[in-house]
PDB file of N, CA and C in Angstrom:
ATOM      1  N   UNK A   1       0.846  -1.173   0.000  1.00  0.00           N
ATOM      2  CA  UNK A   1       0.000   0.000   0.000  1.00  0.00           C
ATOM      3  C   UNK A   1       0.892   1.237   0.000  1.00  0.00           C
ATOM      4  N   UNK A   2       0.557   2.106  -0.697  1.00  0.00           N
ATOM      5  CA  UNK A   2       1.334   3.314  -0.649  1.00  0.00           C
ATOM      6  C   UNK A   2       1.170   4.245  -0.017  1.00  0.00           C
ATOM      7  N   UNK A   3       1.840   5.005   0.964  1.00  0.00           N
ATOM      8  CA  UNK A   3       1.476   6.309   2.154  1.00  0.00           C
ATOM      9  C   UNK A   3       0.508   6.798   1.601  1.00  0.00           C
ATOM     10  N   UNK A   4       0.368   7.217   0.556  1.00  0.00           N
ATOM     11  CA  UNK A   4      -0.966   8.392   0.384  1.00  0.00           C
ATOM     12  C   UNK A   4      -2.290   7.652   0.714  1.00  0.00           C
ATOM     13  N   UNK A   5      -2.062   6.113   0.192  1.00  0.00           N
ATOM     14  CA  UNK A   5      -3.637   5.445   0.446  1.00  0.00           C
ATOM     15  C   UNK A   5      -3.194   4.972   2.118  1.00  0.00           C
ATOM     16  N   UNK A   6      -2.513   4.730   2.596  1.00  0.00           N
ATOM     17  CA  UNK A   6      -2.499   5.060   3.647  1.00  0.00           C
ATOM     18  C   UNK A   6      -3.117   6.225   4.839  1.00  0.00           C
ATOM     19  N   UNK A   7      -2.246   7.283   3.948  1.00  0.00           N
ATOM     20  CA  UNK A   7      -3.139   8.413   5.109  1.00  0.00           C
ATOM     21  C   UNK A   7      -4.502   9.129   4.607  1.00  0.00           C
ATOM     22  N   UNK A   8      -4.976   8.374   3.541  1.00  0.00           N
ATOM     23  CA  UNK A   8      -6.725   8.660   2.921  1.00  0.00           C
ATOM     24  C   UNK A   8      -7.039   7.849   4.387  1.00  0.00           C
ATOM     25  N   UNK A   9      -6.670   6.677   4.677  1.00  0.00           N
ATOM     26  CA  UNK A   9      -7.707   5.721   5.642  1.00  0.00           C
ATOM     27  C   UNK A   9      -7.532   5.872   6.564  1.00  0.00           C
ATOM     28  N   UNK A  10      -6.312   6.857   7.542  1.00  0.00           N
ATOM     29  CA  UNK A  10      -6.085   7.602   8.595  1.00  0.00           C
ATOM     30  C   UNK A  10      -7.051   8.708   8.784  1.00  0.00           C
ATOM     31  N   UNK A  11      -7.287   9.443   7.887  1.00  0.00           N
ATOM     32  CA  UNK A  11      -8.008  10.444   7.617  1.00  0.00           C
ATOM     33  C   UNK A  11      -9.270  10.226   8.145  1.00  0.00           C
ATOM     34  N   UNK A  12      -9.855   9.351   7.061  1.00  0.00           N
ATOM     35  CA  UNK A  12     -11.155   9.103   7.160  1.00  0.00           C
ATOM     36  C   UNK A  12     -11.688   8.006   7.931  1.00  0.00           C
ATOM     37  N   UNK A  13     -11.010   7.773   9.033  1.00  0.00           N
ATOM     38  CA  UNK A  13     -10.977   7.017  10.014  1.00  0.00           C
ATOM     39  C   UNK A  13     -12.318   5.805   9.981  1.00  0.00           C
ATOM     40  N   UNK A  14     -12.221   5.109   8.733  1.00  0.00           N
ATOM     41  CA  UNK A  14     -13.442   4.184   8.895  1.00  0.00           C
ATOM     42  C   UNK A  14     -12.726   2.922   8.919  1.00  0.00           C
ATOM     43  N   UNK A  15     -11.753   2.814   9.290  1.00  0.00           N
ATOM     44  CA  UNK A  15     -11.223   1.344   9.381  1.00  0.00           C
ATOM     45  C   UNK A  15      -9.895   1.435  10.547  1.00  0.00           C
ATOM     46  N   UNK A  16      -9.458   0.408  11.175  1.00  0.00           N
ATOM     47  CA  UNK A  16      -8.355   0.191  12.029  1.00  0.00           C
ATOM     48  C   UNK A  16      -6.842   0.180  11.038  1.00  0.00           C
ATOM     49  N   UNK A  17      -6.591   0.687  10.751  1.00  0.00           N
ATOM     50  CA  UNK A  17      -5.536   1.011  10.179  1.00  0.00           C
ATOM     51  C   UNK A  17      -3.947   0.431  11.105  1.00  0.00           C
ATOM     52  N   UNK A  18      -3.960   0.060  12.135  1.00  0.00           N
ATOM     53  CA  UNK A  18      -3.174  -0.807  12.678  1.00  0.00           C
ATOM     54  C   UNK A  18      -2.901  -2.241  11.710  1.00  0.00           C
ATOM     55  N   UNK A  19      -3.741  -2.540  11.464  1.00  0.00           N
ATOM     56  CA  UNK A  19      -4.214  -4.096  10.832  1.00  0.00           C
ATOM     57  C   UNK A  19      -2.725  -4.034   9.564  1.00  0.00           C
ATOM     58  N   UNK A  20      -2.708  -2.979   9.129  1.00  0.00           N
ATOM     59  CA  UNK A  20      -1.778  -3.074   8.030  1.00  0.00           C
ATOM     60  C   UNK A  20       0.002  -2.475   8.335  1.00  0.00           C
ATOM     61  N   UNK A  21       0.215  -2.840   9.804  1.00  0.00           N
ATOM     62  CA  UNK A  21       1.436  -2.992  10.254  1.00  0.00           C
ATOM     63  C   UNK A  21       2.073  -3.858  11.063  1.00  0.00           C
ATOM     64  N   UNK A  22       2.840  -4.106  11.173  1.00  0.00           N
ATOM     65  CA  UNK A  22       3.272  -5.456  11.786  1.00  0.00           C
ATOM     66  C   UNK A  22       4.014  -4.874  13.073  1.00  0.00           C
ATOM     67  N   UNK A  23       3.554  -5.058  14.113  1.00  0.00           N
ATOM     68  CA  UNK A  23       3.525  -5.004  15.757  1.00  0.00           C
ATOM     69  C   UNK A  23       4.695  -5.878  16.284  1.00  0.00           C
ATOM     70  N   UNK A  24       4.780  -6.748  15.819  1.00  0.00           N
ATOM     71  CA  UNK A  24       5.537  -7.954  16.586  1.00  0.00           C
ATOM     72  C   UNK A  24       6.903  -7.788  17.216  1.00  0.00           C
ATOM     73  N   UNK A  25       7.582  -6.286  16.473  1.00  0.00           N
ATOM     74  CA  UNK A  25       8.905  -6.188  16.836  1.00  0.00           C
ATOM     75  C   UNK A  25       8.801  -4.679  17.433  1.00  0.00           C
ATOM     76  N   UNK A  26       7.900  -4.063  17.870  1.00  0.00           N
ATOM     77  CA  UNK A  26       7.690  -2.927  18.027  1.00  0.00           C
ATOM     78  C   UNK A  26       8.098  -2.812  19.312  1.00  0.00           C
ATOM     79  N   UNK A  27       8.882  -1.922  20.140  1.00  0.00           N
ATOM     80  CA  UNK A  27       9.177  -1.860  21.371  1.00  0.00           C
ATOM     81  C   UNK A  27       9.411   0.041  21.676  1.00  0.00           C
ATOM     82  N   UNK A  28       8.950   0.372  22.908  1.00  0.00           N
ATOM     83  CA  UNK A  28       8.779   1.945  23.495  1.00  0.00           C
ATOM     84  C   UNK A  28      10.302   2.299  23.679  1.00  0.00           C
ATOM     85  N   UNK A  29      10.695   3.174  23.390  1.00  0.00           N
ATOM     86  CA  UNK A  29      12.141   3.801  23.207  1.00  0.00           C
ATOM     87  C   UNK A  29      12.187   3.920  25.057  1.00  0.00           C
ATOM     88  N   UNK A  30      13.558   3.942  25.864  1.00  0.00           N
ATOM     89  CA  UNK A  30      13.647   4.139  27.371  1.00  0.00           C
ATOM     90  C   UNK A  30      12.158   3.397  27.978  1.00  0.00           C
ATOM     91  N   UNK A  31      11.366   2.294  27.591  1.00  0.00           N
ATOM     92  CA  UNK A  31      10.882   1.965  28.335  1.00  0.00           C
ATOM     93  C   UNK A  31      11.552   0.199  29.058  1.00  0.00           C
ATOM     94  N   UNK A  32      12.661  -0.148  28.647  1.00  0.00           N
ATOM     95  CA  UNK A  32      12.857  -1.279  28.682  1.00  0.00           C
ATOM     96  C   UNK A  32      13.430  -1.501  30.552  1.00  0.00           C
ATOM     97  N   UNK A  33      13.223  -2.831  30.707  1.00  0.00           N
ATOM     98  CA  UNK A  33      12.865  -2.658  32.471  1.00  0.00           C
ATOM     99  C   UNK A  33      14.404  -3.214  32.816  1.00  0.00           C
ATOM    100  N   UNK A  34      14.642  -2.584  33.693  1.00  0.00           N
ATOM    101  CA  UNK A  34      16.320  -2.799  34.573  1.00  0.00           C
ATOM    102  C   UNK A  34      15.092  -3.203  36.192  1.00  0.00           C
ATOM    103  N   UNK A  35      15.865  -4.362  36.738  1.00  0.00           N
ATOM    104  CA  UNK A  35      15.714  -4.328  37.919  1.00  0.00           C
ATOM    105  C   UNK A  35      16.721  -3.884  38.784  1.00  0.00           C
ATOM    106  N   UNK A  36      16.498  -3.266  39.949  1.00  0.00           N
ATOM    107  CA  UNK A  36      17.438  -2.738  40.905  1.00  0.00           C
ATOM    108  C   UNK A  36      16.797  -2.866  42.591  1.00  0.00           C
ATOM    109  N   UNK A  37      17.532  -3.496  43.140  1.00  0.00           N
ATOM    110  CA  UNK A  37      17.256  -3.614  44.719  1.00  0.00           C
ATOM    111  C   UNK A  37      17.553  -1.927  45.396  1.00  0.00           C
ATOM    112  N   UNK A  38      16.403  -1.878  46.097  1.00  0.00           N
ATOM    113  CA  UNK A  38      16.766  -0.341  46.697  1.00  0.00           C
ATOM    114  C   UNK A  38      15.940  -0.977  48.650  1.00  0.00           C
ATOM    115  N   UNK A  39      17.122  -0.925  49.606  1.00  0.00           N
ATOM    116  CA  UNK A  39      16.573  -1.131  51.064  1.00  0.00           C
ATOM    117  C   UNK A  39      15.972   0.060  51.564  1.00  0.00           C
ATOM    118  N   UNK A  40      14.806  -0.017  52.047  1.00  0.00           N
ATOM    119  CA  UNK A  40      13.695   0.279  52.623  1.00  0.00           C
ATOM    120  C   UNK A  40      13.878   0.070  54.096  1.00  0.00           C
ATOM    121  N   UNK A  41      13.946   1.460  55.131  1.00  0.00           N
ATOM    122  CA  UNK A  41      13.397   0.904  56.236  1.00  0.00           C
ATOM    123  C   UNK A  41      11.900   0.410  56.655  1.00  0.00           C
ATOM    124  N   UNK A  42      11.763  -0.815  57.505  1.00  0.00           N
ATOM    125  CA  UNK A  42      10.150  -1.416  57.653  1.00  0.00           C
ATOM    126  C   UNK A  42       9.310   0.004  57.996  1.00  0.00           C
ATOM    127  N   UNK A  43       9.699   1.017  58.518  1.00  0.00           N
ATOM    128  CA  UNK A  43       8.507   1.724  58.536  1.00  0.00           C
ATOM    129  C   UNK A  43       7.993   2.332  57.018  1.00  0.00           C
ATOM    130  N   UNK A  44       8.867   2.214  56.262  1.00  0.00           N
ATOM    131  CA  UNK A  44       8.312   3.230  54.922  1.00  0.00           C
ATOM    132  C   UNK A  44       7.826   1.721  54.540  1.00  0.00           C
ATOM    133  N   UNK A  45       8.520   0.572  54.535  1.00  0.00           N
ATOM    134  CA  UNK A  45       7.666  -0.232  53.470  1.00  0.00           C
ATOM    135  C   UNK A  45       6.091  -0.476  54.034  1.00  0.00           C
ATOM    136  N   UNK A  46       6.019  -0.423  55.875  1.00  0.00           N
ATOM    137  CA  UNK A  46       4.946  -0.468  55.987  1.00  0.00           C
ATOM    138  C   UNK A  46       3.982   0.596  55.358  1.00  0.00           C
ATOM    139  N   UNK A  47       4.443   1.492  55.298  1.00  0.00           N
ATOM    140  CA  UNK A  47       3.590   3.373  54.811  1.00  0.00           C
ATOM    141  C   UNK A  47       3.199   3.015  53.025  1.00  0.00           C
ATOM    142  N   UNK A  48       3.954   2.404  52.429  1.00  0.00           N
ATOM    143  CA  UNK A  48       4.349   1.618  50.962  1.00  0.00           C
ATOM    144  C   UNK A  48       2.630   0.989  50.997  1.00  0.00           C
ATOM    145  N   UNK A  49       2.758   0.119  51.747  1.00  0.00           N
ATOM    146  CA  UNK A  49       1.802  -0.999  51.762  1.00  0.00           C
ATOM    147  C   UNK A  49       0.337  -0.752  52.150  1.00  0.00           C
ATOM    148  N   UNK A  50       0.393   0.348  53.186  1.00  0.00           N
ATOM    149  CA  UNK A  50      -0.922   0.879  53.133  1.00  0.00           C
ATOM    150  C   UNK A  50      -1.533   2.244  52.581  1.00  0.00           C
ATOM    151  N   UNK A  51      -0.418   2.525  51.524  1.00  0.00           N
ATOM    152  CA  UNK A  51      -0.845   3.562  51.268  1.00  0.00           C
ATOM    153  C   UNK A  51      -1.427   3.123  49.578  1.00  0.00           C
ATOM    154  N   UNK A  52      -0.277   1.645  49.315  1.00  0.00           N
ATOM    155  CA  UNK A  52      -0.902   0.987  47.823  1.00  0.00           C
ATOM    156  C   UNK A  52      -2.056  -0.055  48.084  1.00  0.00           C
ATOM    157  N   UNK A  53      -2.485  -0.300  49.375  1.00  0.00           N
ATOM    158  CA  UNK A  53      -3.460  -0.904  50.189  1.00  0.00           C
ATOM    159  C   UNK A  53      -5.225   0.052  49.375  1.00  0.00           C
ATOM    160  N   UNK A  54      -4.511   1.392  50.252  1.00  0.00           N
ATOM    161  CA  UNK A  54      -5.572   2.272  50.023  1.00  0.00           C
ATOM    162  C   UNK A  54      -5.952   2.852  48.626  1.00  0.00           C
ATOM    163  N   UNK A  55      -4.937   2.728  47.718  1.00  0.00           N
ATOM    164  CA  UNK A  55      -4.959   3.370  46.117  1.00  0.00           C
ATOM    165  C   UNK A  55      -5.650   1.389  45.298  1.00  0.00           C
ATOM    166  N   UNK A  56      -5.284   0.481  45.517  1.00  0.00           N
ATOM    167  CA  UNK A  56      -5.548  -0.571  44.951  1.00  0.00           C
ATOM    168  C   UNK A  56      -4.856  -0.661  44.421  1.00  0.00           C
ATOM    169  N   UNK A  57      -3.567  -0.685  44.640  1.00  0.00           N
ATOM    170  CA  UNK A  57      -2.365  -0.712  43.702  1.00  0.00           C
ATOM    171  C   UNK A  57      -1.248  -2.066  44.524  1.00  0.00           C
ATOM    172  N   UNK A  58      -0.283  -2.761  43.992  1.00  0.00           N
ATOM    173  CA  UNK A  58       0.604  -3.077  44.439  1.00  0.00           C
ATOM    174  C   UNK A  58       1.731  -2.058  45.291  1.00  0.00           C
ATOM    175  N   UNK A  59       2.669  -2.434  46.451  1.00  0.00           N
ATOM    176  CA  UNK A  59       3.800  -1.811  46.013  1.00  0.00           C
ATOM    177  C   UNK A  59       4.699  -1.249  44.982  1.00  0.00           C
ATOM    178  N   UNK A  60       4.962  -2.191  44.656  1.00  0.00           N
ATOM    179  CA  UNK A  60       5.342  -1.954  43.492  1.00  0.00           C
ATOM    180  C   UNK A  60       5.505  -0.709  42.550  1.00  0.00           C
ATOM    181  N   UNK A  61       4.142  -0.654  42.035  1.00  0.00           N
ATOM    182  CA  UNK A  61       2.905   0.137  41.187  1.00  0.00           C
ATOM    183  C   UNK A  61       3.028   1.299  42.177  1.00  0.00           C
ATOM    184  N   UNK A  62       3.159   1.137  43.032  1.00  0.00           N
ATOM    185  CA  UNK A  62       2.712   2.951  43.544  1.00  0.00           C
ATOM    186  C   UNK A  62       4.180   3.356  43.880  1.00  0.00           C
ATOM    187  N   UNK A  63       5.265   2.610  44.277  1.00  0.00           N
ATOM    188  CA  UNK A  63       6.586   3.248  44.060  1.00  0.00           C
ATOM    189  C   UNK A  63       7.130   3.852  42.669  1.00  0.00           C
ATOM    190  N   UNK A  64       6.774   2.886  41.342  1.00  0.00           N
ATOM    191  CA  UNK A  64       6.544   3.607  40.238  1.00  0.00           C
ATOM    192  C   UNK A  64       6.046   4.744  39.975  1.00  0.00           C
ATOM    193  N   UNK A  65       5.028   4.950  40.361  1.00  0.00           N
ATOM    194  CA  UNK A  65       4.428   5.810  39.903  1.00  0.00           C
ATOM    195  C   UNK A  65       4.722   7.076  40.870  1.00  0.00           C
ATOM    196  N   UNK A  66       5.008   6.781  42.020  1.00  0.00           N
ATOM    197  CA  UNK A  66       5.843   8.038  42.611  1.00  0.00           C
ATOM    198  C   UNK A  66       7.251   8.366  42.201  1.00  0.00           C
ATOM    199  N   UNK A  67       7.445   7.530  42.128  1.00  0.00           N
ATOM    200  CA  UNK A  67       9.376   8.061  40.845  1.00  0.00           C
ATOM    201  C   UNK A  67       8.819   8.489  40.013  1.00  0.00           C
ATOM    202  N   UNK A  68       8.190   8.404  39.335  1.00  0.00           N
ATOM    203  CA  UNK A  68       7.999   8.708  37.916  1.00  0.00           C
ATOM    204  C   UNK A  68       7.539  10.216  38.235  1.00  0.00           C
ATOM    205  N   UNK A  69       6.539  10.584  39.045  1.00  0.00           N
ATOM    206  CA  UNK A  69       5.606  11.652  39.106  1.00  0.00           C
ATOM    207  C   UNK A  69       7.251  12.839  39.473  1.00  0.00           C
ATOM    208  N   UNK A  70       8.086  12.314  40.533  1.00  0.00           N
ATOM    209  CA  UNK A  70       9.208  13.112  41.043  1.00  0.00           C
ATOM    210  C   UNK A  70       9.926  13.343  39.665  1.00  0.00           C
ATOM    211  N   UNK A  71      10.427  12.532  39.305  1.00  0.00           N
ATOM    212  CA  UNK A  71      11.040  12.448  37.687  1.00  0.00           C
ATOM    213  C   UNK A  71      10.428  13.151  37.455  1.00  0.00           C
ATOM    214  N   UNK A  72       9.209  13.093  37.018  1.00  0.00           N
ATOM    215  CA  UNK A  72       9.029  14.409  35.546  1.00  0.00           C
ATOM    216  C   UNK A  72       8.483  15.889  36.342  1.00  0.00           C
ATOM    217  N   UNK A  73       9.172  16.105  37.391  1.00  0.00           N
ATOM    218  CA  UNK A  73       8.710  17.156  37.954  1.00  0.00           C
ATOM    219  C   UNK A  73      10.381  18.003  37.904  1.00  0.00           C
ATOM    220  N   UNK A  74      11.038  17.156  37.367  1.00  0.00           N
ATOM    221  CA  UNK A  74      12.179  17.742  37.785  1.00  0.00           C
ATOM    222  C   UNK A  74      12.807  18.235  36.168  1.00  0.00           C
TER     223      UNK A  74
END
């Protein structure tokens, strides 16, 4: 298919236009995952736990998302 009939069906948004690219090798630029051990005193992991208790979140998930929020504040 050639870009122009391409971006006619972008345009006119009557079809999924995904369908005609291939996904399989596609990966988010800086999203790729490094693990890293970081020690916690028990009182913050307890504060951790009920505070991702209270959001419905894992640990995990809410330490993320508080780095992240500090990160892009900076």
């Amino acid at each position: 298919m050639k870009t122009a009939d391409l971006d006619k069906k972008f345009d006119a948004n009557e079809e999924d236009i995904l369908d005609y690219f291939d996904s399989s090798k596609t990966k988010r630029v800086n999203y790729e995952q490094k693990r890293v051990n970081v020690d916690f005193p028990i009182w913050m992991v307890d504060s951790f736990d009920r505070e991702a208790k209270r959001m419905g979140v894992t640990r995990q998930a809410l330490i993320k998302f508080w780095m992240a929020e500090k990160l892009e504040a900076i």
